[in-house]
Protein backbone atom coordinates (compact mmCIF):
# COMPACT_ATOMS: atom_id res chain seq x y z
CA UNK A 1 142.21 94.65 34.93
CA UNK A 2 140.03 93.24 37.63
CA UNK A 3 140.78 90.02 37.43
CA UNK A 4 143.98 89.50 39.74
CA UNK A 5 147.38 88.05 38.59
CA UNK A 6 150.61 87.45 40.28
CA UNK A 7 152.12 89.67 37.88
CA UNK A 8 149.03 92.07 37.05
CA UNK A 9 147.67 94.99 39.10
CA UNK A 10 144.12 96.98 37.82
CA UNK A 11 145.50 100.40 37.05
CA UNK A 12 142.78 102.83 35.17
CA UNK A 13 140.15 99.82 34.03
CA UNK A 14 140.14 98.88 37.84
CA UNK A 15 138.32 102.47 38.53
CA UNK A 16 136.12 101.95 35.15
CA UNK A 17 135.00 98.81 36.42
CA UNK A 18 133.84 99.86 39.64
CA UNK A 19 132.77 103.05 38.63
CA UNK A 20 131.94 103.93 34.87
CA UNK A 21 130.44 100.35 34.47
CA UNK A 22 126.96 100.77 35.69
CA UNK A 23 126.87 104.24 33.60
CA UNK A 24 127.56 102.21 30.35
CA UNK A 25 125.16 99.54 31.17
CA UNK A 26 122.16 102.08 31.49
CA UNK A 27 123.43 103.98 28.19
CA UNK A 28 123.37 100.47 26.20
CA UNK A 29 120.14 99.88 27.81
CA UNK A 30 120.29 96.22 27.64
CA UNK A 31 123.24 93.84 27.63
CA UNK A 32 124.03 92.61 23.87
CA UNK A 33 124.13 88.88 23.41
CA UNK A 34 126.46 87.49 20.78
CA UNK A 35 125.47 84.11 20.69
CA UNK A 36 122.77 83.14 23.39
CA UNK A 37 123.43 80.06 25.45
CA UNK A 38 120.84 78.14 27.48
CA UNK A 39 122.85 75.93 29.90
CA UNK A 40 121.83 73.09 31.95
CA UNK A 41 121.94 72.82 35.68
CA UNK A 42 125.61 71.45 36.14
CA UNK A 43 126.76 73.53 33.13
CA UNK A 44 126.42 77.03 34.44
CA UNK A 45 130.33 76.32 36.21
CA UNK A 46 131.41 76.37 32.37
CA UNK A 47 130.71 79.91 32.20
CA UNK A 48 132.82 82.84 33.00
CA UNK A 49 130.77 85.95 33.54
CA UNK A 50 131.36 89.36 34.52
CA UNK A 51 134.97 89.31 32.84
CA UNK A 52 137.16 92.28 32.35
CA UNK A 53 139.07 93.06 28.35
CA UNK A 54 141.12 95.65 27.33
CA UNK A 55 143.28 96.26 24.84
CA UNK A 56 144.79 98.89 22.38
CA UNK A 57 145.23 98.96 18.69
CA UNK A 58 145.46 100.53 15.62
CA UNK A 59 141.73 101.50 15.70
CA UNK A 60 138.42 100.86 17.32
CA UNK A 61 137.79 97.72 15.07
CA UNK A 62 141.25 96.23 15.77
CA UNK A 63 141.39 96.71 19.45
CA UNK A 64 137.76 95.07 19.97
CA UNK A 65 139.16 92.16 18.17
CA UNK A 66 142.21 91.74 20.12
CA UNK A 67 140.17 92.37 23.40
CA UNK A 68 138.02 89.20 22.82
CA UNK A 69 140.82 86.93 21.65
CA UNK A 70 142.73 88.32 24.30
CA UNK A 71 139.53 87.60 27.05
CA UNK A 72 138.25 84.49 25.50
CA UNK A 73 141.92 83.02 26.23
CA UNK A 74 142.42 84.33 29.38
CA UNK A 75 139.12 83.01 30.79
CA UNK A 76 139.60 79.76 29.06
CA UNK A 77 142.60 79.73 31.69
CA UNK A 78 140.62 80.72 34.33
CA UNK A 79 137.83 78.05 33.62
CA UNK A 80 140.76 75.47 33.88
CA UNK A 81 141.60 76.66 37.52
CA UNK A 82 137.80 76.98 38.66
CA UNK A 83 137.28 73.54 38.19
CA UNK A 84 141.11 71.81 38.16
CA UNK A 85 141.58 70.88 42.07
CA UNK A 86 144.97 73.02 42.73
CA UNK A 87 147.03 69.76 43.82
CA UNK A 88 146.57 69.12 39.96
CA UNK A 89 147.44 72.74 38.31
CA UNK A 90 150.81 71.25 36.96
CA UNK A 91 148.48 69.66 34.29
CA UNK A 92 146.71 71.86 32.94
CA UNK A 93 149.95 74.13 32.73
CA UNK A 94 150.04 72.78 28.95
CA UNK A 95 146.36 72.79 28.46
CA UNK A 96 145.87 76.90 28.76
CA UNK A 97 148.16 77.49 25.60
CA UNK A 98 145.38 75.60 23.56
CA UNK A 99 143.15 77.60 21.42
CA UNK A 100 140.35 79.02 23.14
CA UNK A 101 138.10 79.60 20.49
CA UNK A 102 137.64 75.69 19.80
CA UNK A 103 136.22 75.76 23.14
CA UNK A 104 134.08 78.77 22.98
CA UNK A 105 130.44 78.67 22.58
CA UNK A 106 129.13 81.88 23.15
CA UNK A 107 130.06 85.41 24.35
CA UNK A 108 127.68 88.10 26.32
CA UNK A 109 128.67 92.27 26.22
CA UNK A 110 127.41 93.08 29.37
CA UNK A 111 129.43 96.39 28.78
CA UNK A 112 131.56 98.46 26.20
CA UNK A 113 133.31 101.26 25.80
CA UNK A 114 135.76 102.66 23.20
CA UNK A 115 137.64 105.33 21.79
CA UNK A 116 139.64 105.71 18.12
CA UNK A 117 142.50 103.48 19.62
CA UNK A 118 141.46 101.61 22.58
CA UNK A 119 138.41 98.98 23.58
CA UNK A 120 137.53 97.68 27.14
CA UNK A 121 134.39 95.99 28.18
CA UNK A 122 133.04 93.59 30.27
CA UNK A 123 132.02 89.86 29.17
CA UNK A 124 130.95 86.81 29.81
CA UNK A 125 132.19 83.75 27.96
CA UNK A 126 130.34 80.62 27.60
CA UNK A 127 132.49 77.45 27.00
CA UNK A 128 131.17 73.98 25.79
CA UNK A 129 130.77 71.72 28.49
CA UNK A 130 131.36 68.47 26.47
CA UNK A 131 134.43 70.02 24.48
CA UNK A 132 135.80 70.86 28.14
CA UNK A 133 134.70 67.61 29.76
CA UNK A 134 136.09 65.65 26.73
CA UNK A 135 139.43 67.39 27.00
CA UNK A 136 139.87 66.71 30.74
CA UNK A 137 139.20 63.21 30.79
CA UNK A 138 141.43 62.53 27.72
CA UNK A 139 144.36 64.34 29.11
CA UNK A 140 143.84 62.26 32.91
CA UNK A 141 143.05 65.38 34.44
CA UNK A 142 141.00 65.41 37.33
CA UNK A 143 137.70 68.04 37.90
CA UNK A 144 134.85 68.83 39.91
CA UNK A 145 132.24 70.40 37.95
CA UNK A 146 129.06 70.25 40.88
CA UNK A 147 128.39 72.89 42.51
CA UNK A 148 128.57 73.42 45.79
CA UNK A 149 124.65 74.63 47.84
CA UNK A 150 124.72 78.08 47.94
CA UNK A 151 126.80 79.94 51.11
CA UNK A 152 125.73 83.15 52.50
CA UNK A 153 128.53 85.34 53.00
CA UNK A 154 128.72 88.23 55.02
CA UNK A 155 131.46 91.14 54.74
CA UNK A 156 132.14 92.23 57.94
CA UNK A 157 134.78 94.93 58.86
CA UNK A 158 136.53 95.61 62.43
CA UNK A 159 137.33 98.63 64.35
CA UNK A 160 139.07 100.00 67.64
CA UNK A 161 136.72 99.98 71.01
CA UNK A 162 137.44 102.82 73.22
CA UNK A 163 138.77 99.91 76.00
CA UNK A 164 141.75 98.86 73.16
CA UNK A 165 139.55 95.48 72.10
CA UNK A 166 137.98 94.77 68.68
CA UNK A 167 134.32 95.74 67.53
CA UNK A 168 132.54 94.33 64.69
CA UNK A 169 130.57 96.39 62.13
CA UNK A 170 128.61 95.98 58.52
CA UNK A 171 131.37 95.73 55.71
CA UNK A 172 131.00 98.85 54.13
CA UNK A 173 130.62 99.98 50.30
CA UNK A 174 133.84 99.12 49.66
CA UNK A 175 134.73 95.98 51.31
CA UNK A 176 130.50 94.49 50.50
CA UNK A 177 131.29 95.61 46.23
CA UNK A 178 134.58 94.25 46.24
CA UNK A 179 132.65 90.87 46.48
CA UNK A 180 129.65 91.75 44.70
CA UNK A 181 131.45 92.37 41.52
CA UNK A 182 132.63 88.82 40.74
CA UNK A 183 130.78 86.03 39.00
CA UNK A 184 128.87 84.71 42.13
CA UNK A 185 126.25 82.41 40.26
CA UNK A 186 128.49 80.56 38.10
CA UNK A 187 131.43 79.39 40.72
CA UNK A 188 131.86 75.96 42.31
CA UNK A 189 130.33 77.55 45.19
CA UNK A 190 127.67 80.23 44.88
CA UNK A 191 127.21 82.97 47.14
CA UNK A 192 124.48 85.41 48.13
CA UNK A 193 126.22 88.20 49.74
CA UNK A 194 124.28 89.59 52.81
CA UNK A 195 124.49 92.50 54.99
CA UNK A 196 125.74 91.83 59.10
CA UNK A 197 122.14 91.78 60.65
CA UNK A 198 122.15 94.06 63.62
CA UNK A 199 120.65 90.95 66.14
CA UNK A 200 124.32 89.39 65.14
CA UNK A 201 126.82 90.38 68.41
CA UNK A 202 130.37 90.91 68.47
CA UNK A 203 130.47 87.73 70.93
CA UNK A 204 128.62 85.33 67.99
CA UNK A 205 131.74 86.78 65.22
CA UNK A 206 134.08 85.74 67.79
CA UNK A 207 132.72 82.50 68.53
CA UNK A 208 132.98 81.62 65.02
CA UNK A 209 136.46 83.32 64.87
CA UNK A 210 137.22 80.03 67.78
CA UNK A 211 135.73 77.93 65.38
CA UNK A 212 133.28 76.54 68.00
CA UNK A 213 129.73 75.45 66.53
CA UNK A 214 127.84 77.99 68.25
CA UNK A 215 128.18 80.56 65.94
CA UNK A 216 126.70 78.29 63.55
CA UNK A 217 123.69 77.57 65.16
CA UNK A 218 122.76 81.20 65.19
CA UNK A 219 124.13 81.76 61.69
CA UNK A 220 122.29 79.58 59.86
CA UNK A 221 119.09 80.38 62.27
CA UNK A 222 118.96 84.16 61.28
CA UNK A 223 120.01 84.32 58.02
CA UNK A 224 117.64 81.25 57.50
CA UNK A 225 120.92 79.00 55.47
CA UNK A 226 122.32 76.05 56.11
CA UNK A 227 125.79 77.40 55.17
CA UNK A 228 127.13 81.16 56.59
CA UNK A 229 130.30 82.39 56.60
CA UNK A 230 131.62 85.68 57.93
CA UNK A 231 134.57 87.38 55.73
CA UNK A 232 135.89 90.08 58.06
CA UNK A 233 138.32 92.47 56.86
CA UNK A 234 141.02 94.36 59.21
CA UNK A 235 143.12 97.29 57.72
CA UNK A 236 146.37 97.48 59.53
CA UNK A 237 147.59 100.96 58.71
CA UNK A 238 150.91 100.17 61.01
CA UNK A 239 151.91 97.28 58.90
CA UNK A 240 150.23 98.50 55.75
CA UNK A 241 148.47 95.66 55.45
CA UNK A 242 144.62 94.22 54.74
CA UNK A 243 144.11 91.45 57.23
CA UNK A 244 141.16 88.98 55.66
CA UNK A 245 139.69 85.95 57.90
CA UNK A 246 136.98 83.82 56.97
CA UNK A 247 134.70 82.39 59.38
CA UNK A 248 131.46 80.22 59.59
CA UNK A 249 130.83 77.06 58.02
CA UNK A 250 129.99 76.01 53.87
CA UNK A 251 129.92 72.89 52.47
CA UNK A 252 133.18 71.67 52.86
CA UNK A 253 132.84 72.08 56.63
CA UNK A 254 133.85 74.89 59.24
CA UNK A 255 136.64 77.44 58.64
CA UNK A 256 138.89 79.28 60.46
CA UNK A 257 141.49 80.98 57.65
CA UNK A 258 143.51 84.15 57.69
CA UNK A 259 145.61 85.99 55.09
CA UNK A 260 147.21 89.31 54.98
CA UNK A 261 147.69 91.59 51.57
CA UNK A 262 149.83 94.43 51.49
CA UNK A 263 148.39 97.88 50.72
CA UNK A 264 150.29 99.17 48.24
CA UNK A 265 150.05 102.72 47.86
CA UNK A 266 147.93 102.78 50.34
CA UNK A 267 145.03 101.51 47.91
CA UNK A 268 142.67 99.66 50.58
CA UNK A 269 140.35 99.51 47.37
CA UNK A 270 142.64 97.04 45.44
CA UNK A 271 143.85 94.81 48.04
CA UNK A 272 140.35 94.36 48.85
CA UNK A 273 139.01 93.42 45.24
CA UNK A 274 142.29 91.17 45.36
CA UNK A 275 141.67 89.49 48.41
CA UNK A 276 137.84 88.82 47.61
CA UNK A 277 139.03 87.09 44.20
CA UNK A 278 141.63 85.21 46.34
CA UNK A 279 139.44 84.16 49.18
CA UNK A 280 136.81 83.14 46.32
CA UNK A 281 139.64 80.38 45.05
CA UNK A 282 140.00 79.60 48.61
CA UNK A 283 136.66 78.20 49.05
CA UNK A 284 136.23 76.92 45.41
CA UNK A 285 139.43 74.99 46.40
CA UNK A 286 137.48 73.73 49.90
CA UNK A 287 135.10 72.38 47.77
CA UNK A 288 137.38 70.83 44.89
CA UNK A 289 139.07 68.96 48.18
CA UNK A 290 135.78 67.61 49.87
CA UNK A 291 134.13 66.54 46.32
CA UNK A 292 137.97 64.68 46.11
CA UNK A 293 137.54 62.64 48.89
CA UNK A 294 133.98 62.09 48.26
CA UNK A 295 135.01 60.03 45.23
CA UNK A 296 138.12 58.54 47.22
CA UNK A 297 140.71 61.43 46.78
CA UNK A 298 143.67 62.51 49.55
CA UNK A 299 142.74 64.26 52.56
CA UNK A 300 141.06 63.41 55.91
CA UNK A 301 140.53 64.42 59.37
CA UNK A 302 143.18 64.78 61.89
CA UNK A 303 142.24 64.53 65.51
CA UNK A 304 144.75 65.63 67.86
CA UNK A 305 145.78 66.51 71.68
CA UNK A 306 147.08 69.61 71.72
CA UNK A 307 149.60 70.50 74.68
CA UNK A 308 151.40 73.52 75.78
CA UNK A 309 151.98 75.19 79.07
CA UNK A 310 150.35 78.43 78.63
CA UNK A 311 147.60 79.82 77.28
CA UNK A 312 149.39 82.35 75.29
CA UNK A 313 151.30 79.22 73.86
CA UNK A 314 147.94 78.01 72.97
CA UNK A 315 146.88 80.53 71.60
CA UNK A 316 150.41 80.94 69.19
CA UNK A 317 149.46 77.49 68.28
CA UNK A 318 146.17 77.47 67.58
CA UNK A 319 147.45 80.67 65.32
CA UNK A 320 149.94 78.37 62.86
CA UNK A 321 147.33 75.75 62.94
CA UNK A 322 144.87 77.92 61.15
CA UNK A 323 147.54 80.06 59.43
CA UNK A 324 148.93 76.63 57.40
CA UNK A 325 147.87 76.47 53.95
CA UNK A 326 146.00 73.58 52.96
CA UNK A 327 144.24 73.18 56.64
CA UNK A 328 140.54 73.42 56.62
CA UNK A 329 137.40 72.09 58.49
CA UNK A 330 139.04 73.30 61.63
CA UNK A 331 136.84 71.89 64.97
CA UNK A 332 137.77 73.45 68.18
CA UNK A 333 136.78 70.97 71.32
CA UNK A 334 137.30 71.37 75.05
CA UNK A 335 140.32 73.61 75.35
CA UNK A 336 141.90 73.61 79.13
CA UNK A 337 144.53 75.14 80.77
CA UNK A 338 147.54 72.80 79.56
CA UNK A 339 145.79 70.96 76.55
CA UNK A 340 143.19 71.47 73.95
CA UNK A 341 141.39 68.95 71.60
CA UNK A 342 141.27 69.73 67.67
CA UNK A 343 140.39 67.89 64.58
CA UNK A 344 141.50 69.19 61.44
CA UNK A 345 141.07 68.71 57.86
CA UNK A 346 144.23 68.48 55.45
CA UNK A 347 145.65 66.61 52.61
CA UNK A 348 147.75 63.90 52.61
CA UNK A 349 146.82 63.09 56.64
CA UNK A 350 148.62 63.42 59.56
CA UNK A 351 151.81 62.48 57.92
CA UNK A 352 151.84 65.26 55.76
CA UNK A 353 150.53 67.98 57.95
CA UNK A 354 153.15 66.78 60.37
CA UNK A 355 155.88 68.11 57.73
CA UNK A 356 154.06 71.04 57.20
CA UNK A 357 153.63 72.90 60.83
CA UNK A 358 157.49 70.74 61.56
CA UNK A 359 158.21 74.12 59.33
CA UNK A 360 156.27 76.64 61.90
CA UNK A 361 158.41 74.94 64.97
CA UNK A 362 155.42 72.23 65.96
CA UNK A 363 155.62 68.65 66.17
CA UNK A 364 152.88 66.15 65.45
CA UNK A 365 153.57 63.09 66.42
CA UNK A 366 151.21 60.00 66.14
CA UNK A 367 149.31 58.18 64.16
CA UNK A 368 145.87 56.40 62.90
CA UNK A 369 143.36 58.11 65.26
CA UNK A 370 145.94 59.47 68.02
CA UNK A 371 147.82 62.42 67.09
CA UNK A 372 149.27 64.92 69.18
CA UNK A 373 151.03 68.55 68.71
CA UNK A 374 153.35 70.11 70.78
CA UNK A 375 155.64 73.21 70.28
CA UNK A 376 159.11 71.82 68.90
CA UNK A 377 161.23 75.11 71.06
């Protein structure tokens, strides 16, 4: 199934989704509304559309059935996690075992297909925003149901220059569907995927990449958005790996972030719908964090010296920095030969972002206003 789990990997309904979908849609004609649903403004986050079901059974009838209760649970889960910030999942660990169908107040076939023994389909399933609100508050857990203004993202894919140095191009079918086929209107954080406009260059990508404000300027001048974000995807065929970094600026700030997934198999196609879902959490969980300490939550800026004695040491540095999970908002200042100033974002303050690069060899040392990070070798 499409939608990624530790523990789950699309096998066969991964190619139906991508491919026999669209085919199914035009032979239904229309999608088929079980029980219509007109949602207010801040209620569309209580939706989960566009949601993969399978399942096998005895017959047609029997499989359908276990499909929805199967789905309907499932994305009752996943509605939990869009709008639960993470540093409160623990919670709600007790909350997803609770029957979904009290909650549920409508579902949409936007496809279906079956055969004597087996059902799979795509839905979306409407909860009740009171029912889910009520439950929340009663249990003391904490949400963020606003939604963020909507980001422009732009897949982006590199590739070798003849000198040995990186090029930028458009992100392909592939990498541009992989993000295209999740629920992009109902999410904490909207998204209008757009195409890499030929007037962007290489040097604008890598000025965001530096997390200098630049790149934003431009951004948000040609794509006519306040909020643009880059999501550039490297395929390391060496390491067998899909390298994914996003850069730009949304609503929580600017962003420098990097994560690797493994190819396994070789399936570029996977990894990639895997790392758009991921990187989709990622800036749901931005937004979760900056809604947090808009109503007096943890987190808050870190400014800090940075010192080292060679630029390649910066440059290792500056690497953990935006490699440590947790660190967002990432502002890039004058950067020298020996020292460099940077402000970060991350939960908990300085104290606790100390702990967490102490693990990467750095130490941050400081307080209050004055930090300062130095390679602990």
């Amino acid at each position: 199934m499409r939608r990624h789990t530790p523990n789950c990997r699309p096998g066969r309904f991964a190619y139906f989704a991508h491919i026999a979908r669209p085919l199914l849609a035009a032979a239904a004609g229309v999608a088929i509304l079980v029980h219509p649903v007109s949602a207010a403004p801040r209620d569309k986050v209580y939706t989960i559309a566009n949601y993969p079901v399978e399942a096998t059974a005895k017959d047609a009838v029997a499989a359908k059935e276990k499909a929805h209760a199967d789905g309907q649970q499932a994305a009752f889960g996943a509605l939990l996690k869009r709008l639960v910030p993470v540093t409160a999942y623990a919670q709600i660990d007790r909350l997803k075992s609770m029957q979904a169908a009290n909650f549920v107040d409508g579902v949409a076939i936007r496809s279906e297909s079956n055969s004597r023994t087996e059902y799979i389909a795509s839905l979306d399933f409407s909860f009740q925003p009171d029912a889910i609100r009520g439950l929340l508050k009663r249990e003391g857990v904490p949400f963020v149901e606003e939604q963020s203004p909507t980001l422009v993202l732009i897949p982006v894919m590199t590739q070798s220059d003849p000198s040995g140095g990186v090029r930028f191009r458009p992100g392909g079918d592939t990498w541009t569907k992989a993000w295209k086929v999740l629920d992009l209107e109902n999410t904490l954080t909207p998204m209008r995927i757009e195409a890499l406009l030929p007037s962007i260059q290489d040097d604008t990508i890598n000025a965001a990449l530096a997390g200098g404000d630049t790149a934003e300027r431009v951004l948000t001048t040609e794509y006519k958005a306040d909020f643009v974000m880059f999501a550039i995807a490297e395929i390391d065929e060496s390491n067998k790996q899909l390298n994914v970094t996003l850069a730009g600026i949304d609503a929580a700030g600017l962003v420098s972030w990097r994560r690797g997934y493994h190819l396994e198999g070789g399936d570029v196609s996977y990894a990639m719908e895997l790392a758009a879902v991921v990187t989709q959490g990622v800036l749901e969980g931005r937004w979760k964090v900056a809604k947090g300490e808009d109503g007096g939550g943890a987190g808050g800026i870190i400014q800090m010296a940075v010192a080292y004695s060679t630029l390649e040491e910066w440059d290792d540095m500056r690497r953990h920095i935006l490699e440590t999970p947790g660190v967002d908002d990432v502002r890039i200042g004058t950067v020298s030969s020996n020292s460099a100033d940077v402000s970060v974002r991350y939960p908990g303050g300085g104290t606790s972002l100390a702990a967490a690069l102490a693990r990467q060899g750095l130490t941050l040392s400081g307080s209050g206003q004055a930090w300062s990070l130095r390679s602990g070798y």
